[in-house]
N, C-alpha and C. Protein backbone atom coordinates (compact mmCIF):
# COMPACT_ATOMS: atom_id res chain seq x y z
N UNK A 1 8.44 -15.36 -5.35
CA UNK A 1 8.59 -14.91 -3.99
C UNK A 1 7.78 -13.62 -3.79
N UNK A 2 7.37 -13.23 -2.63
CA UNK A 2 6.52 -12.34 -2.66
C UNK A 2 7.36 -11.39 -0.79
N UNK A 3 7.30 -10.20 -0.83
CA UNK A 3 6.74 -9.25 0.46
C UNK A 3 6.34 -9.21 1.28
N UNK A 4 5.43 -9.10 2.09
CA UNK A 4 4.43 -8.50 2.61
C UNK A 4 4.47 -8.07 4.14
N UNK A 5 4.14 -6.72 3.79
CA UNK A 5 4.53 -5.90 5.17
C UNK A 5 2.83 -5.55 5.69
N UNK A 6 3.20 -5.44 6.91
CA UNK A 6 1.72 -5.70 7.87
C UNK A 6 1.70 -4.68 8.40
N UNK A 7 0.63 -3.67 8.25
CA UNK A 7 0.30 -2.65 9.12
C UNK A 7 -0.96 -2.56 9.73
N UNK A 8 -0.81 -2.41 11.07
CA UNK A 8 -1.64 -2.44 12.15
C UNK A 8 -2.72 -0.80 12.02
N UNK A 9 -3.57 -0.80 12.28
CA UNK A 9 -4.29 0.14 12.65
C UNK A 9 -6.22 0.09 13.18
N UNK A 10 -6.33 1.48 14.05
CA UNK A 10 -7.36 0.89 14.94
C UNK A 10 -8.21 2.24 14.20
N UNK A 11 -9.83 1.92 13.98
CA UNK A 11 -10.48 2.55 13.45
C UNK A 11 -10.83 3.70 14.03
N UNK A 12 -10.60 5.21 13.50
CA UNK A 12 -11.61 6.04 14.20
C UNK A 12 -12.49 6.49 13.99
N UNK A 13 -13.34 7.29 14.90
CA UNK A 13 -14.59 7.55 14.93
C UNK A 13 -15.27 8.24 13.56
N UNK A 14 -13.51 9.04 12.96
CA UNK A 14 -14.45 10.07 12.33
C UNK A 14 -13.89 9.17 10.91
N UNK A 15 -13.39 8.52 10.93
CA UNK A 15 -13.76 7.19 9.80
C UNK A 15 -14.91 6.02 9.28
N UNK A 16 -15.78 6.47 10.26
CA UNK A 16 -17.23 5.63 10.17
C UNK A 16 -18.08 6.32 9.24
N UNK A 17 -19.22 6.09 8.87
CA UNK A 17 -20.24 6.57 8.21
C UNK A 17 -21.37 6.84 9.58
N UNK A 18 -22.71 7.37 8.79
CA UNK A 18 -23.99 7.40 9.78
C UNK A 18 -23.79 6.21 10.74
N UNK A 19 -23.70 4.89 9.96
CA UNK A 19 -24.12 3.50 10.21
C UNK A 19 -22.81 3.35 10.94
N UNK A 20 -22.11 3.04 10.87
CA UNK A 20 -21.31 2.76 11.99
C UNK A 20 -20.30 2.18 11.17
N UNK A 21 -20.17 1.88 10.31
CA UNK A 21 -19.25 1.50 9.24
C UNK A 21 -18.22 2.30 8.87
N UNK A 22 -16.68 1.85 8.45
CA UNK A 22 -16.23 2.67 7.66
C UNK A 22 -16.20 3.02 6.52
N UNK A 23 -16.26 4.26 6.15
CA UNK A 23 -16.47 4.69 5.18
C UNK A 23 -15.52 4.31 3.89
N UNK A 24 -15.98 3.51 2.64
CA UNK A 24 -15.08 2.80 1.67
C UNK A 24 -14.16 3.66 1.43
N UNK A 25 -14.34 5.13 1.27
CA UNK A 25 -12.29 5.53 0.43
C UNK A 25 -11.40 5.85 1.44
N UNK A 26 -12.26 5.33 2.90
CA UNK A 26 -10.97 4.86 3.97
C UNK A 26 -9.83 4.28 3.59
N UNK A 27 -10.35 3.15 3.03
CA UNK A 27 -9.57 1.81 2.65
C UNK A 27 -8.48 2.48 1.88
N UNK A 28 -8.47 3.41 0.82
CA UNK A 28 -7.53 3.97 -0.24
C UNK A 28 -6.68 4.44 0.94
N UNK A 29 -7.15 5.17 1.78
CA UNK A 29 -5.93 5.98 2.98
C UNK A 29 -4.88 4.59 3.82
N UNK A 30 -5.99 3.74 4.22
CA UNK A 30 -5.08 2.23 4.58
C UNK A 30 -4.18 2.14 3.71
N UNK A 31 -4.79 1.77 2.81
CA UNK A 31 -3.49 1.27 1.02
C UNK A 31 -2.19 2.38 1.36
N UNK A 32 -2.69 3.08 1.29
CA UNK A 32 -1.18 4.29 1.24
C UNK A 32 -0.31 4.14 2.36
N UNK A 33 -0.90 4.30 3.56
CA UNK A 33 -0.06 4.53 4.62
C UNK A 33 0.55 2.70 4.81
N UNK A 34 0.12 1.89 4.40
CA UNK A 34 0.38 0.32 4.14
C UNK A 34 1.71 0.49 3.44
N UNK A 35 1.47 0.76 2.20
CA UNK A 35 2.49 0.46 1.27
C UNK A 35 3.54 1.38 1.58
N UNK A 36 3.38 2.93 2.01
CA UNK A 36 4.47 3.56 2.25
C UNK A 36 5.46 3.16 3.70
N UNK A 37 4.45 2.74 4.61
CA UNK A 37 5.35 2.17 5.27
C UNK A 37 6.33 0.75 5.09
N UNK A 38 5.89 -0.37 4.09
CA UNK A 38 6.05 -0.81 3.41
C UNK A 38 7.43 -0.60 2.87
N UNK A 39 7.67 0.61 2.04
CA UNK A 39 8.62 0.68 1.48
C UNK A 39 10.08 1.50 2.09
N UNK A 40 8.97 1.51 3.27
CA UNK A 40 10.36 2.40 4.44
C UNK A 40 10.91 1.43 5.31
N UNK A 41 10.09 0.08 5.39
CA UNK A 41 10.44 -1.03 6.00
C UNK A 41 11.56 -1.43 5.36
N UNK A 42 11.47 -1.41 3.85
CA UNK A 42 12.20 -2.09 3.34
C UNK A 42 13.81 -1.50 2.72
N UNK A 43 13.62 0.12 3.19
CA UNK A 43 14.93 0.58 3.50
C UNK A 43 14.44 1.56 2.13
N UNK A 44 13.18 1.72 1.36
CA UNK A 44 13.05 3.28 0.55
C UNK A 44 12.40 4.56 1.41
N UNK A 45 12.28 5.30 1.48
CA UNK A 45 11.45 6.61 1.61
C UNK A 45 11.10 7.92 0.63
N UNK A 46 9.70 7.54 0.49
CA UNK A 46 9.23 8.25 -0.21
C UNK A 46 9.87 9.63 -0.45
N UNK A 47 9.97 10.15 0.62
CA UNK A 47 10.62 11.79 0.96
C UNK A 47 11.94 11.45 0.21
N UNK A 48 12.45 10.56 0.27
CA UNK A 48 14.14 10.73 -0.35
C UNK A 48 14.19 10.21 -2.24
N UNK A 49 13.18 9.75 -2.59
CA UNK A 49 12.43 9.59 -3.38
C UNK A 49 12.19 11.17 -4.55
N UNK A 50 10.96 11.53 -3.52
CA UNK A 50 10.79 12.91 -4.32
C UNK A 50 12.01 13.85 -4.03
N UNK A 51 13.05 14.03 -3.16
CA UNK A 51 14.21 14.74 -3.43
C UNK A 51 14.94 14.65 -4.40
N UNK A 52 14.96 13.39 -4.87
CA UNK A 52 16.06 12.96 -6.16
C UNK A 52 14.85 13.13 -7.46
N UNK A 53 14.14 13.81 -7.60
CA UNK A 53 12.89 14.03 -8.64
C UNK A 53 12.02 12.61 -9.07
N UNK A 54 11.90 11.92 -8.45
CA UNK A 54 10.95 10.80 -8.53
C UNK A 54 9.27 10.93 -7.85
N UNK A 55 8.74 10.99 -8.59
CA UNK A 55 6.98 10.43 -8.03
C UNK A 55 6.53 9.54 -8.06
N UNK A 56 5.01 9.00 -7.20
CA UNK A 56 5.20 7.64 -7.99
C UNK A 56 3.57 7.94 -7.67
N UNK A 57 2.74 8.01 -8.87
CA UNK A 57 1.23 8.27 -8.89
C UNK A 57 0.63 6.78 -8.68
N UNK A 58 -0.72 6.88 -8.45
CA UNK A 58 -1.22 5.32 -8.67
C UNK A 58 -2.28 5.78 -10.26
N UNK A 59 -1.71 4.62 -11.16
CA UNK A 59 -2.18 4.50 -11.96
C UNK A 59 -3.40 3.66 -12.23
N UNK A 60 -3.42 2.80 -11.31
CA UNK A 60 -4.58 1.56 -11.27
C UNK A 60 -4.75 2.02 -9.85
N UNK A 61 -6.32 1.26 -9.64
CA UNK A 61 -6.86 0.99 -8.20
C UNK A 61 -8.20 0.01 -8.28
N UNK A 62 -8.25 -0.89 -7.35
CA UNK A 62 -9.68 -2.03 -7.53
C UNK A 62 -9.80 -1.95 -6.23
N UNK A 63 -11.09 -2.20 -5.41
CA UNK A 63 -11.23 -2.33 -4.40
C UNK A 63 -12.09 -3.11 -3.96
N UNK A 64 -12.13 -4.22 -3.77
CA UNK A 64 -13.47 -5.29 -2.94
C UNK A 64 -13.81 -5.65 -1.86
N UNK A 65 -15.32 -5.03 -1.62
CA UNK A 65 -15.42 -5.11 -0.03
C UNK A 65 -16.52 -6.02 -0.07
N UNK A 66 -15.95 -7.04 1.22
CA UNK A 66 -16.06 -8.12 1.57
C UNK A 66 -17.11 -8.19 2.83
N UNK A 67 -16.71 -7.44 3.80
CA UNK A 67 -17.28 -7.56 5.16
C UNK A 67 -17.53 -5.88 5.89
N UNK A 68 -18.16 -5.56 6.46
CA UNK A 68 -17.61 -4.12 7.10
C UNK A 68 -16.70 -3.95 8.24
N UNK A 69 -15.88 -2.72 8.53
CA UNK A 69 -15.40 -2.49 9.65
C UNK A 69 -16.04 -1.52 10.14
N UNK A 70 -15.74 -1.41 11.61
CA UNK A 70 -16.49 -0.72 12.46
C UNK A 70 -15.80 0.44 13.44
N UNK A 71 -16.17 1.17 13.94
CA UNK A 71 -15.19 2.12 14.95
C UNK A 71 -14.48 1.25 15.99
N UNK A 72 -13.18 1.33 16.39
CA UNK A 72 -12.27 1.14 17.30
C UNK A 72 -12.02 -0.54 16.79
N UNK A 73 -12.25 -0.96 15.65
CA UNK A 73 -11.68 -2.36 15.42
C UNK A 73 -10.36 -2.23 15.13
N UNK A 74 -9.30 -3.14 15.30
CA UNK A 74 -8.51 -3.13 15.33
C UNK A 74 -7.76 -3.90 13.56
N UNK A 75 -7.68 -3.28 13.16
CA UNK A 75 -7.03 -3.47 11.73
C UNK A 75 -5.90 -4.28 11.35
N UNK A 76 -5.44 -5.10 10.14
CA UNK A 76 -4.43 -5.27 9.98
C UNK A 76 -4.63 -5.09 8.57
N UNK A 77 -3.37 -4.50 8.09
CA UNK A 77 -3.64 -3.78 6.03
C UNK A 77 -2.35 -4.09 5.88
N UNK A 78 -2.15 -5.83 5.46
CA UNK A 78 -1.33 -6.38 4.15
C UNK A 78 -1.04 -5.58 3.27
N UNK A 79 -0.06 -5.09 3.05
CA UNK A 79 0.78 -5.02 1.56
C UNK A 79 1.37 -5.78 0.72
N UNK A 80 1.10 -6.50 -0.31
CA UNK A 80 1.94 -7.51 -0.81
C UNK A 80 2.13 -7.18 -1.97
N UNK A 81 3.99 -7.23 -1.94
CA UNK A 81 4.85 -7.08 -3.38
C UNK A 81 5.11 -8.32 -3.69
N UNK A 82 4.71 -8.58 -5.05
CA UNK A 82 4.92 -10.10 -5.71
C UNK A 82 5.82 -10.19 -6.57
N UNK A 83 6.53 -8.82 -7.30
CA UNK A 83 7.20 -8.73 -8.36
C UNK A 83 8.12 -7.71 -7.81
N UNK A 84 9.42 -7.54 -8.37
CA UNK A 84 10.59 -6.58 -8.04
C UNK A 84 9.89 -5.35 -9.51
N UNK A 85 10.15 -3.54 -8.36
CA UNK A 85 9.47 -3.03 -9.13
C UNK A 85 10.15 -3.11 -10.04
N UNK A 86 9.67 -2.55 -11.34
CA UNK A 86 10.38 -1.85 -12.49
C UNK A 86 10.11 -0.50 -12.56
N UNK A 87 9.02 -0.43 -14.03
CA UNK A 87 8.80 1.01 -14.45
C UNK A 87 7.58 1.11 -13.65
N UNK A 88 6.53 0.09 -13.01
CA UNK A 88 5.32 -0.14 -12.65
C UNK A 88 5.48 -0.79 -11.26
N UNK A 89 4.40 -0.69 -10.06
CA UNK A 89 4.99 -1.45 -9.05
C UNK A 89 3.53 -1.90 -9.22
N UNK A 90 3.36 -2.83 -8.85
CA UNK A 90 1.86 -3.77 -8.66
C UNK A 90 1.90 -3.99 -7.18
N UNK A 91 0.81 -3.67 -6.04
CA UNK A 91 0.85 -3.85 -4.68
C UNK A 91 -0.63 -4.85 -4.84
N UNK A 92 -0.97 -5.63 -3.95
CA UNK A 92 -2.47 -6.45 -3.27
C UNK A 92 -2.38 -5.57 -1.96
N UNK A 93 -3.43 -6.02 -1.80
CA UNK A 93 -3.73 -5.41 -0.08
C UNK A 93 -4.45 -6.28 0.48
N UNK A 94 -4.96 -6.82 1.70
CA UNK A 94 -5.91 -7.24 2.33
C UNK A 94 -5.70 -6.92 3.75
N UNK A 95 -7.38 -6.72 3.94
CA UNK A 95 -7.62 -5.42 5.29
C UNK A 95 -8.36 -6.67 5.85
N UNK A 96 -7.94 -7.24 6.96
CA UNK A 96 -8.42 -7.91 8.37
C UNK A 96 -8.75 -6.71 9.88
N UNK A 97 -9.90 -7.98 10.63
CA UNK A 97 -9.88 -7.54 11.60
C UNK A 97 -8.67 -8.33 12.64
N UNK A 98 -8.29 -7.00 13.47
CA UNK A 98 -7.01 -8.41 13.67
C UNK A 98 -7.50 -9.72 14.41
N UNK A 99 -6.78 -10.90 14.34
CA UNK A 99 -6.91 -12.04 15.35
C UNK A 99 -8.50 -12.80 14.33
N UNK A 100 -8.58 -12.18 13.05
CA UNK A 100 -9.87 -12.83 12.60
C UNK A 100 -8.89 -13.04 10.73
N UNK A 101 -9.24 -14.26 10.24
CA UNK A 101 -8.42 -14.81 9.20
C UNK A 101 -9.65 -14.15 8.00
N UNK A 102 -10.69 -13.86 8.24
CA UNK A 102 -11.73 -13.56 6.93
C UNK A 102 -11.31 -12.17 6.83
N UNK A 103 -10.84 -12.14 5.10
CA UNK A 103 -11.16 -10.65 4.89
C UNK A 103 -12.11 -9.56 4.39
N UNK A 104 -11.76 -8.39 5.43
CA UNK A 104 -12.83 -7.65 4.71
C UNK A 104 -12.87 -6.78 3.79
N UNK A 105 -11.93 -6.28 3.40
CA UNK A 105 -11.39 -5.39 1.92
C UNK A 105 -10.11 -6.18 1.72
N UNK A 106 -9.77 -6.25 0.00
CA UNK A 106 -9.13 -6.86 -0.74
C UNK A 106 -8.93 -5.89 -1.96
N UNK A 107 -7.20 -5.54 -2.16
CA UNK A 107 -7.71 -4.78 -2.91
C UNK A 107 -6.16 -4.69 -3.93
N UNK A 108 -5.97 -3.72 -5.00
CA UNK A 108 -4.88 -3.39 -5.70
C UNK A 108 -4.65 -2.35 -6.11
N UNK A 109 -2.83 -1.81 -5.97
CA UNK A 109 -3.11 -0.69 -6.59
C UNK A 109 -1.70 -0.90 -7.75
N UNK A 110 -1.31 -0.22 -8.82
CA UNK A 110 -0.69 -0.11 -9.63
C UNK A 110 -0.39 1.75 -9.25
N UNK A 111 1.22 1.40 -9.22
CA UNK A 111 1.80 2.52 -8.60
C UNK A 111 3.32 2.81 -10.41
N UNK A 112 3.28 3.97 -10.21
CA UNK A 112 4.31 4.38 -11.97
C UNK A 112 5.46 5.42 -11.64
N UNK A 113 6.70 5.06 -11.09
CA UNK A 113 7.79 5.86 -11.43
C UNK A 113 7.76 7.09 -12.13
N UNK A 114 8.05 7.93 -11.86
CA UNK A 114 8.00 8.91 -12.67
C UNK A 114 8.87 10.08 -12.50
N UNK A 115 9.14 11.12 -13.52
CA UNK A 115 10.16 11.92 -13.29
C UNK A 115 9.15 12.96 -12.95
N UNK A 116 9.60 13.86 -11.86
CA UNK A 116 8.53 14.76 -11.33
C UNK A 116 8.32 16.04 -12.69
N UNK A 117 9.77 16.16 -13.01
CA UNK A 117 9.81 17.27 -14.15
C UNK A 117 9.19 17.33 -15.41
N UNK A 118 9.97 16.30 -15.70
CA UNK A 118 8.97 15.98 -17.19
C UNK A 118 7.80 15.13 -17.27
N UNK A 119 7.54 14.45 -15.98
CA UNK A 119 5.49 13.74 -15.88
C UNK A 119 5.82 12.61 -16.75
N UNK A 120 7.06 12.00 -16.52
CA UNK A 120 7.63 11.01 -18.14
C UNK A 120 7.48 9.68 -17.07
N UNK A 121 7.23 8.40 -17.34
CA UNK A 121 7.56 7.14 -16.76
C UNK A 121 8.79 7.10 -16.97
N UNK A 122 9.76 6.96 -16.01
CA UNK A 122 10.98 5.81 -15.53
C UNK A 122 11.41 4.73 -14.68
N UNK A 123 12.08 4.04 -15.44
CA UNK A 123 13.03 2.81 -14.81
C UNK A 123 13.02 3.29 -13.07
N UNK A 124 12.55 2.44 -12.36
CA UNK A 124 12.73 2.22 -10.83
C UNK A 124 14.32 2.95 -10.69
N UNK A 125 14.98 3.60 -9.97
CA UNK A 125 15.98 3.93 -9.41
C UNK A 125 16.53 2.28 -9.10
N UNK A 126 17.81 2.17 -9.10
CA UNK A 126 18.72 1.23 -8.29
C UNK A 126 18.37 0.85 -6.88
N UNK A 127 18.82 2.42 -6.20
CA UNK A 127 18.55 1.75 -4.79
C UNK A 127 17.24 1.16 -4.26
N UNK A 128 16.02 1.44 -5.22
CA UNK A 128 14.78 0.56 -4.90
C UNK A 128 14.64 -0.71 -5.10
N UNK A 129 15.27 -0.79 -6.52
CA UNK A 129 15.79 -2.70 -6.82
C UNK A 129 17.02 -3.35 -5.89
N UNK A 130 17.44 -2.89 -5.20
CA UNK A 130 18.61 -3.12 -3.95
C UNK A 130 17.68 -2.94 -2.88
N UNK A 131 17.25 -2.47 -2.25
CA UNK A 131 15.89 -2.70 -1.48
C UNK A 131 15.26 -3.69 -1.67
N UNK A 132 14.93 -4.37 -2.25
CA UNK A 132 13.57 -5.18 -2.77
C UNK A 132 14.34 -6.75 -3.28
N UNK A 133 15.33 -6.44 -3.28
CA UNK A 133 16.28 -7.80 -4.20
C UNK A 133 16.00 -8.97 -3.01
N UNK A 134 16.58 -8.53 -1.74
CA UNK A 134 16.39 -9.47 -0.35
C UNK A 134 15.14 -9.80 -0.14
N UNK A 135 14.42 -9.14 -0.23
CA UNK A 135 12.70 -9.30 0.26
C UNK A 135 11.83 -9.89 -0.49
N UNK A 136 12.36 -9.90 -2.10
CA UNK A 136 11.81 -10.63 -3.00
C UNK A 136 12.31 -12.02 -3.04
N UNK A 137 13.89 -12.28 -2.65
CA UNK A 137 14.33 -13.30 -2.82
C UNK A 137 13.82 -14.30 -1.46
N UNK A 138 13.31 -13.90 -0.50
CA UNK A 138 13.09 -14.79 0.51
C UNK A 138 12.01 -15.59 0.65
C-alpha cells in the first residue's frame, strides 16, 4: 500500500533561470514543502517533532529531470510513502504540470530520525507509526 499526498504549486518568477526555466535545486524546495505538508496531512508536524528532540535530515537525494518547467506553470509535487517509516523514511516524488499526465522531475529522498542531542539515529516515535498505520493500510 502506498500514500501519496499532492501538493499544488504555481511557479515564480524568481524561480526561473536566464532561460525561462526553473532552476533544478527548485525541485529540492518542492520535495520539502511536499513531504512536510505531507506529513501534517497525515496528522505529524514537524515543529512538534523537533520539540520532543527529533530531526529528521535527508540522508539520500536523486533527482531526474525529465521535461522543463516554466514561470507561472502550475505544479503538482507527489509525495509518495510506500513503506511505514521506521528508523529511515524513503519518499518518491513526481513534479507534473497540472492537468498534463507526463512527468517532469521524478525524484527521491531518504529522510533519518534522529535524536537532535546526541546526532544518534532512532526508532520513528509511535505517534508517527499511528499516523501512517491508516494511510498505509488503504
Amino acid at each position: 500500500m502506498a500514500y501519496t499526498y499532492s501538493h499544488a504549486h504555481r511557479v515564480r518568477y524568481r524561480e526561473c533561470d536566464p532561460m525561462g526555466v526553473v532552476y533544478h535545486t527548485h525541485y529540492l524546495d518542492y520535495f520539502e514543502v511536499a513531504r512536510t505538508e505531507a506529513l501534517r496531512h497525515a496528522g505529524v508536524r514537524y515543529r512538534d517533532l523537533e520539540a520532543n528532540g527529533i530531526i529528521m535530515p535527508v540522508v539520500h537525494v536523486e533527482v531526474d529531470y525529465h521535461g522543463p518547467a516554466h514561470y507561472d506553470d502550475p505544479l503538482v509535487v507527489d509525495a509518495h510513502f510506500t513503506q511505514m517509516p521506521t528508523v529511515r523514511v524513503p519518499i518518491d516524488y513526481t513534479v507534473y504540470r497540472e492537468g498534463d499526465d507526463d512527468a517532469l522531475v521524478t525524484g527521491h529522498t531518504t529522510l533519518c530520525f534522529t535524536d537532535a542531542e546526541a546526532r544518534e539515529p532512532v526508532r520513528a516515535p509511535a505517534a508517527v507509526r499511528e499516523a501512517f498505520a491508516p494511510l498505509l493500510e488503504e
